[in-house]
Protein backbone atom coordinates (compact mmCIF):
# COMPACT_ATOMS: atom_id res chain seq x y z
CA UNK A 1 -19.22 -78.77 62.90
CA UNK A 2 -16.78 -77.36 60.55
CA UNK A 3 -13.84 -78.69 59.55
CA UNK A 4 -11.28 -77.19 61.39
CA UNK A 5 -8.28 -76.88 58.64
CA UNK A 6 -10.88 -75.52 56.18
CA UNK A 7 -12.19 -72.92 58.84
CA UNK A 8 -8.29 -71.69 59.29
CA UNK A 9 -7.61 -71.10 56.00
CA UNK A 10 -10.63 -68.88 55.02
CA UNK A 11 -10.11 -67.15 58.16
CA UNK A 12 -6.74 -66.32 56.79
CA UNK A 13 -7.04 -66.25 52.85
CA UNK A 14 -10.75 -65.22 52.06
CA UNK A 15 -12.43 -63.23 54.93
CA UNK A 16 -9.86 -60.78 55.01
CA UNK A 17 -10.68 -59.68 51.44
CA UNK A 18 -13.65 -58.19 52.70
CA UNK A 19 -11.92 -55.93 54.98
CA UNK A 20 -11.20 -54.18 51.41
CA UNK A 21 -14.61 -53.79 49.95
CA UNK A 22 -17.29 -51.14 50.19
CA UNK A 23 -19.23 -50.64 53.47
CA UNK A 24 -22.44 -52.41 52.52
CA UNK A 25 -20.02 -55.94 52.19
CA UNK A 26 -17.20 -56.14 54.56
CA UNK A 27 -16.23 -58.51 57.48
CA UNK A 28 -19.35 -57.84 59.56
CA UNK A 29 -21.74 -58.54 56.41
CA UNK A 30 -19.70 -62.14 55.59
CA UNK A 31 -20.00 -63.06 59.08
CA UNK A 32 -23.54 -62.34 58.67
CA UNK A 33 -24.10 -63.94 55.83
CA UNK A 34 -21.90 -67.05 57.47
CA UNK A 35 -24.41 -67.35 60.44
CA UNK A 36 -27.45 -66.75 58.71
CA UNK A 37 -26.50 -69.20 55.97
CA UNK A 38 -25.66 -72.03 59.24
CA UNK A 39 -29.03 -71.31 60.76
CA UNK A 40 -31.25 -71.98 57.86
CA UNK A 41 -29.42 -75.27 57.03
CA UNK A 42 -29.44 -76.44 60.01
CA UNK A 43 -32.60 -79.09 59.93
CA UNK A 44 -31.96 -79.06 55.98
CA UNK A 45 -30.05 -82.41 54.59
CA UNK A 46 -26.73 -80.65 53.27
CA UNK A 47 -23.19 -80.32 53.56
CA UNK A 48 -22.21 -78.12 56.18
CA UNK A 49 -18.85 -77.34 55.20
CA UNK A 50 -20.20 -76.66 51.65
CA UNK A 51 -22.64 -73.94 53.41
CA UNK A 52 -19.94 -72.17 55.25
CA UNK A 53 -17.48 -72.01 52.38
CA UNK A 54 -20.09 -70.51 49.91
CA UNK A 55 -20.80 -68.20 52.27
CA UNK A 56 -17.68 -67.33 52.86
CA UNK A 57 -16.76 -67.09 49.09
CA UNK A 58 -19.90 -65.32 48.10
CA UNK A 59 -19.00 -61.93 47.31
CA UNK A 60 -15.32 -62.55 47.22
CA UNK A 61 -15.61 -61.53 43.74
CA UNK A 62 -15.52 -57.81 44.52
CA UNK A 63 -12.30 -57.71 44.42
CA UNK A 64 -12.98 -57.33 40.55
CA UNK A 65 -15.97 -54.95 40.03
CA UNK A 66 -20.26 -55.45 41.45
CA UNK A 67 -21.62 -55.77 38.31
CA UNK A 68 -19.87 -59.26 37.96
CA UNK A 69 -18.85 -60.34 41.46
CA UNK A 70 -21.35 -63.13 41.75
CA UNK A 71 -19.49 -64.51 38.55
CA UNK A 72 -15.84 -63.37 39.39
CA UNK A 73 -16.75 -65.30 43.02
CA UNK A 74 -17.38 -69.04 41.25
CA UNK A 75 -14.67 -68.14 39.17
CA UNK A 76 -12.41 -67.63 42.51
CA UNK A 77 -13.92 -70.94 43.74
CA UNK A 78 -12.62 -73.25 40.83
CA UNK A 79 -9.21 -71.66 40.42
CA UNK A 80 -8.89 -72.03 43.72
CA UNK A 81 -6.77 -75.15 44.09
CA UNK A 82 -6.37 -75.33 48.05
CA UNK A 83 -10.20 -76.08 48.03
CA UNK A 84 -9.33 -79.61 46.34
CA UNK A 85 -7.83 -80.50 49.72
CA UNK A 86 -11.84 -80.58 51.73
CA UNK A 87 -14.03 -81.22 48.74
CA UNK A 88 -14.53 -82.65 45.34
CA UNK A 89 -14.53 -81.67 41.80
CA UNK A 90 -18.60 -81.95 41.70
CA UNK A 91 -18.97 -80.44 45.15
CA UNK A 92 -16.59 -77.15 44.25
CA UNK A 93 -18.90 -76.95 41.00
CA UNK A 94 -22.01 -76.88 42.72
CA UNK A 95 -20.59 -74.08 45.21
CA UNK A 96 -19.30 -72.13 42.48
CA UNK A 97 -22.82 -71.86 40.90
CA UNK A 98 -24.06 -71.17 44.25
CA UNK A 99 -21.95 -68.24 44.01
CA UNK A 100 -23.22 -67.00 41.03
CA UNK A 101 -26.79 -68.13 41.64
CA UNK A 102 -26.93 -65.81 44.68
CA UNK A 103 -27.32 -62.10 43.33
CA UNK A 104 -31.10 -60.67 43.77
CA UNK A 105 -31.42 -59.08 40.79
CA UNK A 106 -30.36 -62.61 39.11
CA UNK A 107 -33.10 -63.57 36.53
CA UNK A 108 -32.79 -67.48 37.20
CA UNK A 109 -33.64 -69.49 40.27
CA UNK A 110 -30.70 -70.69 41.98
CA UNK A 111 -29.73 -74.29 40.74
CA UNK A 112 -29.46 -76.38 43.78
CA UNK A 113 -30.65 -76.13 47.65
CA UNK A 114 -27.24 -74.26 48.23
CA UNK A 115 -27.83 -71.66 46.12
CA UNK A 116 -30.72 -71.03 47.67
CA UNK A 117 -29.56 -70.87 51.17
CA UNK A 118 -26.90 -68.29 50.69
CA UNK A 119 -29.10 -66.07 48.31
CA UNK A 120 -31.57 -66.23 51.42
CA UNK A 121 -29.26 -65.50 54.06
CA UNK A 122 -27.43 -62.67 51.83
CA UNK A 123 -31.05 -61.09 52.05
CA UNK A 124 -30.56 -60.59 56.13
CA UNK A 125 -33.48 -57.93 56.08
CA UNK A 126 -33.02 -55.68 59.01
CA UNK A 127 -34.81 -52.97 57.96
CA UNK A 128 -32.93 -49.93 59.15
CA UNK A 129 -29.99 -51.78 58.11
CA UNK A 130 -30.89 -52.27 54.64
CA UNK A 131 -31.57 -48.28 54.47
CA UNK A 132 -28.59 -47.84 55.84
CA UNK A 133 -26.28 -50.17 53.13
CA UNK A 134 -28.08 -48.17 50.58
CA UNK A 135 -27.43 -44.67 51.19
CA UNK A 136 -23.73 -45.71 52.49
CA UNK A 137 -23.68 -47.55 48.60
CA UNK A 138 -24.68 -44.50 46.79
CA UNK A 139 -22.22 -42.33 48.96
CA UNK A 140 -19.56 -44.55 47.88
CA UNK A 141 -20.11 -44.59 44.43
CA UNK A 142 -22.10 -41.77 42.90
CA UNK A 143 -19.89 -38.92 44.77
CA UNK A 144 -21.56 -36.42 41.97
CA UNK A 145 -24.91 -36.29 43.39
CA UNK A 146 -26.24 -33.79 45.79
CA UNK A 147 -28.67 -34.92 48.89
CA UNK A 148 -31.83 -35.11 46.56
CA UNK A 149 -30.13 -37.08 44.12
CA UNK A 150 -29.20 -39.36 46.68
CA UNK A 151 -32.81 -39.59 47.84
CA UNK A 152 -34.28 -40.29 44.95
CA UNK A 153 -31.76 -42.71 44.31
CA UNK A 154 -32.12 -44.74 47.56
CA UNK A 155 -35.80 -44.43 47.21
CA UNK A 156 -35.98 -46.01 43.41
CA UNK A 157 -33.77 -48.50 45.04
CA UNK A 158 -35.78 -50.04 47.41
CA UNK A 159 -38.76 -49.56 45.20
CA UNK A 160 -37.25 -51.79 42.73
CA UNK A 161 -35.82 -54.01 44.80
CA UNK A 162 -37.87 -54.53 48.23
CA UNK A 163 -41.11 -53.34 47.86
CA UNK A 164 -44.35 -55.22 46.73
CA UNK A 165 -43.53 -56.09 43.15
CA UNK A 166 -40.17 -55.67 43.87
CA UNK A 167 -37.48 -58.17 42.17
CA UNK A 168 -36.25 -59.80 45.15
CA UNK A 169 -37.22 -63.26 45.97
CA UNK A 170 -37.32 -65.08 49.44
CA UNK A 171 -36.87 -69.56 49.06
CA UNK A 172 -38.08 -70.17 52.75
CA UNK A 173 -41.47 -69.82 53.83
CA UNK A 174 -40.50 -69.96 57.39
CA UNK A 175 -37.37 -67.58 57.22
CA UNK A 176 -37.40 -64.36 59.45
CA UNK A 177 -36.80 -62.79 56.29
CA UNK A 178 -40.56 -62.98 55.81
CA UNK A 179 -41.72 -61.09 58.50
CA UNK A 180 -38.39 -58.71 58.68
CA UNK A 181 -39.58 -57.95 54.54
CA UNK A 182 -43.06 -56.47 55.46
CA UNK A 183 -41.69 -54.34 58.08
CA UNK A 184 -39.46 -52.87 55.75
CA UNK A 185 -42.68 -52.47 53.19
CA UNK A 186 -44.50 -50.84 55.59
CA UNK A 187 -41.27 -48.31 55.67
CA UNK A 188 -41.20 -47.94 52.01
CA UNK A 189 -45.13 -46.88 52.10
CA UNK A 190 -44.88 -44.03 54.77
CA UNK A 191 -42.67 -41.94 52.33
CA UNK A 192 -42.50 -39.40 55.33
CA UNK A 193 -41.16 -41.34 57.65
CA UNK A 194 -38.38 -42.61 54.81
CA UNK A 195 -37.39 -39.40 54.31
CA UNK A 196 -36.51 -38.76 57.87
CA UNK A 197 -34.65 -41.79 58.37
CA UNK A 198 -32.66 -40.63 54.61
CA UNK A 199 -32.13 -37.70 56.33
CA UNK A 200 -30.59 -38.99 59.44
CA UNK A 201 -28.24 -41.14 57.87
CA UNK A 202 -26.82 -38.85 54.97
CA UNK A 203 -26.40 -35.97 57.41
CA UNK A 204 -24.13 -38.56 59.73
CA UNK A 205 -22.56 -40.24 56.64
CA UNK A 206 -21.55 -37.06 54.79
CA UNK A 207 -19.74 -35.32 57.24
């Protein structure tokens, strides 16, 4: 269970940041995030009122810029004072580098079982959804490219990022994520069948 006062005031203070931010990261992708980080601590030995609040606080740091958000979101964790009245100066600290710990494309492990679980559940992989986040991403910020720029973009993307070789990293052997990763893989292969789903979703996007 959650504490209740804690749950009331990021209902009201941090969630509705996210109602600001890009489409790839608002409400519906921190309440993801929130469930999925609940589920995969639930038979782990942690603090589940640390869980929900670093999930909650994960990308709040958009409200800055993405490059940094994973740091600008610990940052908004230790300044912010209210959090003093559920937890502890050691227990803020270790959320805070949860935080920043959680980014992909990070080139550190994540320093403590927290980190780990949001970085996990931040990597939801619904295929067709992560396809989706990435050509609504490059919409929103590379307005100067035409349709093939934005599918060679989106196509170097998940290259990079989710196919074999790729630099994202899973930390449980028995998440979904597992299984919900190949699928997507097996996407990334059949180029033609990439290319159609591209082409469904910029055509309905661009309009």
């Amino acid at each position: 269970m959650i504490d209740e006062s804690l749950q009331s005031y990021i209902e009201t203070h941090i969630l509705p940041l996210y109602d600001s931010f890009d489409a790839a990261h608002q409400r519906n992708h921190v309440d993801m995030v929130i469930e999925q980080s609940r589920a995969i601590a639930a038979d782990l030995d942690v603090d589940m009122n640390m869980v929900y609040t670093i999930a909650a606080y994960h990308d709040a740091g958009l409200t800055a810029d993405r490059k940094t958000h994973h740091l600008v979101s610990g940052t908004t964790m230790r300044e912010d004072m209210r959090l003093r009245d559920w937890f502890s100066e050691e227990q803020i600290e270790t959320m805070a580098q949860a935080c920043e710990d959680h980014r992909a494309s990070s080139n550190h492990e994540p320093r403590s079982i927290y980190g780990k679980i949001v970085a996990e559940a931040d990597r939801f992989i619904d295929p067709d959804t992560i396809i989706l986040r990435t050509v609504q991403y490059g919409l929103a910020n590379y307005p100067e490219l035409d349709k093939e720029g934005h599918w060679h973009r989106t196509l170097n993307h998940l290259h990079e990022k989710y196919a074999e070789g790729g630099y994202l990293r899973l930390w449980f052997d028995n998440s979904p994520n597992v299984a919900r990763l190949n699928s997507l893989r097996q996407i990334i292969k059949n180029e033609p069948l990439l290319r159609e789903k591209f082409n469904h979703l910029y055509d309905t996007l661009s309009k």
